[in-house]
N, C-alpha and C. Protein backbone atom coordinates (compact mmCIF):
# COMPACT_ATOMS: atom_id res chain seq x y z
N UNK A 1 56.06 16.18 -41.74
CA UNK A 1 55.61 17.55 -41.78
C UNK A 1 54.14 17.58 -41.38
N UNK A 2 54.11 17.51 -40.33
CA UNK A 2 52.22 17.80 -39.65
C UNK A 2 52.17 19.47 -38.82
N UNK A 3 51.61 20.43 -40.17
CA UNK A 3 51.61 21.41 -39.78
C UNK A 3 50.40 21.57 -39.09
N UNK A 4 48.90 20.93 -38.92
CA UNK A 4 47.66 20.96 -38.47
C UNK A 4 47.85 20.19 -37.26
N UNK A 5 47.41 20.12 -35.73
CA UNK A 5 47.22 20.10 -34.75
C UNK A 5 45.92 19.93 -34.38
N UNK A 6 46.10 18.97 -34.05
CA UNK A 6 44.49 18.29 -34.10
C UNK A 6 43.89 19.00 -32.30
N UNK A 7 43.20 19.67 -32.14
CA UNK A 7 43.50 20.73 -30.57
C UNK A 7 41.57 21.26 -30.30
N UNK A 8 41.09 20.93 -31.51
CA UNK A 8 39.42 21.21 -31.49
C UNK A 8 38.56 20.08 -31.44
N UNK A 9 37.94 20.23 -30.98
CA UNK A 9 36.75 18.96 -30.51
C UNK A 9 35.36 19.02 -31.38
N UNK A 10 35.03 18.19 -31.76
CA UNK A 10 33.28 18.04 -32.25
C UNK A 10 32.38 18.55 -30.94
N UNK A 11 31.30 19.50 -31.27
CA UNK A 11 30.69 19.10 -30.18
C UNK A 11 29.30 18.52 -30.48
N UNK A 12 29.41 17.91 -31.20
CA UNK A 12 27.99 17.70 -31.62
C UNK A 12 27.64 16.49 -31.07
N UNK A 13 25.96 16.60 -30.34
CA UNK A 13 26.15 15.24 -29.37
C UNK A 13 25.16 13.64 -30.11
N UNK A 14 24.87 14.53 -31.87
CA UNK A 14 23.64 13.60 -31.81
C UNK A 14 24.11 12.45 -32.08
N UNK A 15 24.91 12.74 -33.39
CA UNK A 15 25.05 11.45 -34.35
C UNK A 15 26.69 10.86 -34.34
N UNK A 16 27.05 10.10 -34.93
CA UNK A 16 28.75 9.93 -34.64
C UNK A 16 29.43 10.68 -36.53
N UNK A 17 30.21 11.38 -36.08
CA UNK A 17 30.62 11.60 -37.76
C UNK A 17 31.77 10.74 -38.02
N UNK A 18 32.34 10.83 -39.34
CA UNK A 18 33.31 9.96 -40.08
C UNK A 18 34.71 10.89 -40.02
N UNK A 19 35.53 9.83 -39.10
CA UNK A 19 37.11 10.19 -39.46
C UNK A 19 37.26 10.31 -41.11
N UNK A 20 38.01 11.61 -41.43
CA UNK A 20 38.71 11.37 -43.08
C UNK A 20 39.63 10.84 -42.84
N UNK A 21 40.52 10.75 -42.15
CA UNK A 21 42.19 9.73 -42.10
C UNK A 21 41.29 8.07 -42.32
N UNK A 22 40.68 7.34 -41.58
CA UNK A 22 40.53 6.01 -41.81
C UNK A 22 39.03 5.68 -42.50
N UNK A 23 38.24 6.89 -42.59
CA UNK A 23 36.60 6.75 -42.74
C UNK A 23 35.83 5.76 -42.12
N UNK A 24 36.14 5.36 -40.79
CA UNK A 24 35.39 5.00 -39.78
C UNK A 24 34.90 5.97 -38.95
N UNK A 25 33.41 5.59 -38.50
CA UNK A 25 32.42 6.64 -37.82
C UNK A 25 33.41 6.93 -36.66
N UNK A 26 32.84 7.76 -35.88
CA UNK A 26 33.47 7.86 -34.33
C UNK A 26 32.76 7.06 -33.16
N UNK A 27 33.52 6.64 -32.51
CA UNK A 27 33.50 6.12 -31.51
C UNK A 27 32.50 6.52 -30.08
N UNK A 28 31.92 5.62 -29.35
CA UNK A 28 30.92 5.98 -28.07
C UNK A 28 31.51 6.17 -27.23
N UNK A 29 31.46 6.76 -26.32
CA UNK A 29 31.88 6.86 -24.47
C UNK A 29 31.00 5.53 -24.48
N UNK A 30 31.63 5.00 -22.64
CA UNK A 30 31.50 3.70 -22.15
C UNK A 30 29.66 4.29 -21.76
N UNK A 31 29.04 6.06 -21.24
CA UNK A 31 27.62 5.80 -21.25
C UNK A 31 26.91 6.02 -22.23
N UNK A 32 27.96 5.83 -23.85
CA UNK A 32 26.79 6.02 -25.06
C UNK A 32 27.04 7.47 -25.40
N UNK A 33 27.17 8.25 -25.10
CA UNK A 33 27.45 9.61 -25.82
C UNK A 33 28.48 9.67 -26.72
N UNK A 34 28.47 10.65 -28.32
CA UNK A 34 29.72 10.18 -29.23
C UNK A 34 31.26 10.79 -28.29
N UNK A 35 31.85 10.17 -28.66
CA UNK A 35 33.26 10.84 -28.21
C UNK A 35 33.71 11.73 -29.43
N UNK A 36 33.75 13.08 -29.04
CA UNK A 36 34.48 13.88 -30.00
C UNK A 36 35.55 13.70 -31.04
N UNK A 37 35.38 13.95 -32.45
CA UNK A 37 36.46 13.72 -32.79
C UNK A 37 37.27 15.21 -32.83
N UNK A 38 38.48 14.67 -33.32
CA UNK A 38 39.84 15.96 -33.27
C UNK A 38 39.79 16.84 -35.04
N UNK A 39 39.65 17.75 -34.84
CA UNK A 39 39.16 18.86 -36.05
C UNK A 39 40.68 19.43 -36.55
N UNK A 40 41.36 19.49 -37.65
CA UNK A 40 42.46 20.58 -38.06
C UNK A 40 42.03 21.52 -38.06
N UNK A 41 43.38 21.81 -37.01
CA UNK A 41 43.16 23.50 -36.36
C UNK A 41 43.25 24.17 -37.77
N UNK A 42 44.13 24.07 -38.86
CA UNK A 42 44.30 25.03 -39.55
C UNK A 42 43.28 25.26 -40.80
N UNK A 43 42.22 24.47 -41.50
CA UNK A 43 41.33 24.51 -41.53
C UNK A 43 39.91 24.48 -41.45
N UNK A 44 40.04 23.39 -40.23
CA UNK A 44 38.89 23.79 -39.01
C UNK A 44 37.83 22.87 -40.47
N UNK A 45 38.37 22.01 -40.97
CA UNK A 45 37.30 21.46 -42.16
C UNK A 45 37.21 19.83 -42.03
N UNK A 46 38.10 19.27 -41.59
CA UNK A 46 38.70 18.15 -41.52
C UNK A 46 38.48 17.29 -40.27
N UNK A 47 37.83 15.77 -39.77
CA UNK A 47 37.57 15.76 -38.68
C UNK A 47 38.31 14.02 -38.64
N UNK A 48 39.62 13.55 -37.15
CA UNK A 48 39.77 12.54 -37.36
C UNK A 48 40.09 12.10 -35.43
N UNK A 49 40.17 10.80 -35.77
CA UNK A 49 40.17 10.01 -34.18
C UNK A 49 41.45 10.61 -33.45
N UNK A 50 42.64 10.54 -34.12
CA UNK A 50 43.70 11.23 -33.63
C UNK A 50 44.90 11.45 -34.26
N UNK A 51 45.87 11.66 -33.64
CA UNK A 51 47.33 12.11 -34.55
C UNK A 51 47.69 10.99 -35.86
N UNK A 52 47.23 10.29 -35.61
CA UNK A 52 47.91 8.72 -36.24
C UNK A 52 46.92 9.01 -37.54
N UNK A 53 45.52 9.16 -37.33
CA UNK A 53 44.04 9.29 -38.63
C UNK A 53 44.69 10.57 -39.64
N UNK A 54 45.48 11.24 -38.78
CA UNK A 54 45.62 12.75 -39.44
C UNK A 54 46.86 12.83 -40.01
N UNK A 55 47.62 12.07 -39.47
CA UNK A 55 48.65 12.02 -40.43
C UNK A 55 48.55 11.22 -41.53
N UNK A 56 48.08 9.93 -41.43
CA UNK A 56 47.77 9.77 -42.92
C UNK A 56 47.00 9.94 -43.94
N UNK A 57 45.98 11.05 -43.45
CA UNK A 57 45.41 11.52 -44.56
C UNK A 57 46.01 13.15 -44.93
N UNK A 58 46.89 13.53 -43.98
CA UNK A 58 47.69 14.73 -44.96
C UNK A 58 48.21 14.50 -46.10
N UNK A 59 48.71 13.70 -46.24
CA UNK A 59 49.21 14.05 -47.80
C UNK A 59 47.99 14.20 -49.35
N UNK A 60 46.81 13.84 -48.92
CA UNK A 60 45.96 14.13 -49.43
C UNK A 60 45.10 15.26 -48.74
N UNK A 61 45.13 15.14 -47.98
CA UNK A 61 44.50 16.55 -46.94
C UNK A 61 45.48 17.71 -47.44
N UNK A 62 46.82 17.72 -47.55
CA UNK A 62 47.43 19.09 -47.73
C UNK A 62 47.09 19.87 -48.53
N UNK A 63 47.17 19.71 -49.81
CA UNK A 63 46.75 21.23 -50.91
C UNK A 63 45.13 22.09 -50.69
N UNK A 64 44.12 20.65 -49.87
CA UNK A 64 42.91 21.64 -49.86
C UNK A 64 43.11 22.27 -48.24
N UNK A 65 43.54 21.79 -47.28
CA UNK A 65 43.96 22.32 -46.28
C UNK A 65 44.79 23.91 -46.34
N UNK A 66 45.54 23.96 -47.14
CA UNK A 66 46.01 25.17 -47.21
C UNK A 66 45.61 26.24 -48.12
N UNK A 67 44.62 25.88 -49.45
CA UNK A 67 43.87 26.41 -50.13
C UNK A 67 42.97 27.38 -49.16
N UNK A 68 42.27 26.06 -48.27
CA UNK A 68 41.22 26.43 -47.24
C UNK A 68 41.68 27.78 -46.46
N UNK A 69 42.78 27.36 -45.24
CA UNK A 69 43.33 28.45 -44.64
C UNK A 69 43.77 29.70 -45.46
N UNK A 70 44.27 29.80 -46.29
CA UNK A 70 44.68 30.99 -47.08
C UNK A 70 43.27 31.81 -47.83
N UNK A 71 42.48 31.28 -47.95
CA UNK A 71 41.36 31.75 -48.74
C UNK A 71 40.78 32.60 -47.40
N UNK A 72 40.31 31.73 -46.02
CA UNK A 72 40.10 32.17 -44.88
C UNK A 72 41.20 33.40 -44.57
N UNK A 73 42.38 33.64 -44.50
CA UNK A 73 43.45 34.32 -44.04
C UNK A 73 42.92 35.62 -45.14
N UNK A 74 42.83 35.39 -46.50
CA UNK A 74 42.19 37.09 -47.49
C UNK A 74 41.00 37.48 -47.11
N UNK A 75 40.06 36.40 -46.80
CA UNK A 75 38.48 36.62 -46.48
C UNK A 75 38.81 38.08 -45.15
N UNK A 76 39.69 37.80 -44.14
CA UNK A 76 39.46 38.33 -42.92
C UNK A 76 40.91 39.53 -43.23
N UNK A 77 41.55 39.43 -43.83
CA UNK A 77 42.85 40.42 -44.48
C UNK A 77 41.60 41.38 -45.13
N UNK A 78 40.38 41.15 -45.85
CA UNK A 78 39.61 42.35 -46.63
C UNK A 78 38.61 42.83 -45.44
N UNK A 79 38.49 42.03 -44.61
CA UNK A 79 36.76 42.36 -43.93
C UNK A 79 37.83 43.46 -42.94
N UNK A 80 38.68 42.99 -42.39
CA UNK A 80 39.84 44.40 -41.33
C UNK A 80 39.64 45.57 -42.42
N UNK A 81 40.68 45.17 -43.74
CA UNK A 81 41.21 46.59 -44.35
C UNK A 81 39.42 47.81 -44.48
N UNK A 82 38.44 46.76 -45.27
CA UNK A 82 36.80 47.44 -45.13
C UNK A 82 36.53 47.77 -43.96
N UNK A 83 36.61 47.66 -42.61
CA UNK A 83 36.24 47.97 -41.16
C UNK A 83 36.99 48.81 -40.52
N UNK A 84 38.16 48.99 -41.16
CA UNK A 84 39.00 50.48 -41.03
C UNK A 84 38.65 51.27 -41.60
N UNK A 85 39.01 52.80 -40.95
CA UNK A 85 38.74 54.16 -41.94
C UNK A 85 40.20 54.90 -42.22
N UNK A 86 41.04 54.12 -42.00
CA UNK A 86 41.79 54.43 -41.86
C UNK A 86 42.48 55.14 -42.99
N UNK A 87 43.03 56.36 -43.72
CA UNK A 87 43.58 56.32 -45.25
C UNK A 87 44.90 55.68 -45.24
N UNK A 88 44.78 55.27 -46.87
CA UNK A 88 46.42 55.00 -46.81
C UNK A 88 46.90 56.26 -47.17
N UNK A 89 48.28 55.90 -46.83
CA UNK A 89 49.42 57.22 -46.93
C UNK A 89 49.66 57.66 -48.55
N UNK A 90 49.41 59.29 -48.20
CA UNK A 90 49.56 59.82 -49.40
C UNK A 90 50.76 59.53 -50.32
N UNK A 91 50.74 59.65 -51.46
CA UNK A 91 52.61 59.99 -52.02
C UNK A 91 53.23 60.88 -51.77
N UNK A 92 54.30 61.36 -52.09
CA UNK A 92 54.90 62.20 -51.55
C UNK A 92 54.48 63.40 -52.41
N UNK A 93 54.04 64.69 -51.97
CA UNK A 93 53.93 65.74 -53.08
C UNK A 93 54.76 66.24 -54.44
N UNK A 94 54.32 66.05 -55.42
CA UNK A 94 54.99 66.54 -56.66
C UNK A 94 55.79 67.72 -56.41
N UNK A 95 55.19 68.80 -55.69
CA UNK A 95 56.47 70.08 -54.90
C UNK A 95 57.13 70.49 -54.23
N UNK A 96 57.21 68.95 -53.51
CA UNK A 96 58.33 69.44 -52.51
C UNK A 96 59.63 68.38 -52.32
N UNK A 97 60.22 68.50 -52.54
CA UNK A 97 61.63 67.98 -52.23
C UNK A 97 62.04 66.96 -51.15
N UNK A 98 62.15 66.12 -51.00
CA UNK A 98 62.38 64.88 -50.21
C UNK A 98 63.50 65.48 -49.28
N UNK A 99 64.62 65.66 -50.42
CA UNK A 99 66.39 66.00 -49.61
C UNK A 99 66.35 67.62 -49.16
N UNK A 100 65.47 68.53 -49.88
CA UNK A 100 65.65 69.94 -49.60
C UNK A 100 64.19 69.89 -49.01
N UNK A 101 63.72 69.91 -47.93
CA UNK A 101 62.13 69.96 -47.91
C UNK A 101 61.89 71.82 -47.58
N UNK A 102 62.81 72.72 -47.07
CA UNK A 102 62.53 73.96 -47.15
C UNK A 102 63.04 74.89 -48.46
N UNK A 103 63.35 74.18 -49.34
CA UNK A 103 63.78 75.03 -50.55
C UNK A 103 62.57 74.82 -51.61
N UNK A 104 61.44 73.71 -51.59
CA UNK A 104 60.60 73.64 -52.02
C UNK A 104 60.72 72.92 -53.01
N UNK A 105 60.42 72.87 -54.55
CA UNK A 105 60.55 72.74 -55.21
C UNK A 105 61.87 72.39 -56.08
N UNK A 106 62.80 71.73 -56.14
CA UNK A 106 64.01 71.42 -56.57
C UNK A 106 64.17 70.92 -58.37
């Protein structure tokens, strides 16, 4: 079960960071620049060498991985519903009739 997709890149060019799957630094290009590591797409928190680093640290990566994304998923579910003006829909009026709507009051 590898629901995260390793599909984002580091871009950072100074220093080398640490895979969490094996906690070895990252690796140089052949002229010395770090080679990117691969980021989970789904919490965008997590950084490893490749499919192989990331799968074995999911099973410890999973519960904060999805904590992560879901907390992210309400953060941006409230900042939409606040950035709309939208109203929500009234109830239905106390006087008027759902099944008779021209007899009024039932």
């Amino acid at each position: 079960e590898d629901e995260n997709h390793n599909d984002d890149t580091n871009n950072s060019n100074s220093k080398l960071q640490v895979c969490d799957g094996c906690g070895k630094a990252g690796h140089r290009t052949n002229d010395g620049k770090p080679k990117p590591l691969l980021r989970c797409s789904r919490c965008k928190q997590c950084w490893y060498h490749n499919s192989k680093c990331q799968r074995a640290h999911f099973p410890i990566h999973r519960v904060s991985c999805r904590t992560a994304s879901l907390a992210a998923a309400a953060a941006a579910a409230v900042a939409s519903r606040s950035s709309s003006n939208t109203k929500p829909p009234s109830p239905p009026s106390m006087y008027s009739c759902q099944t008779h709507p021209l007899r009024g009051r039932c």
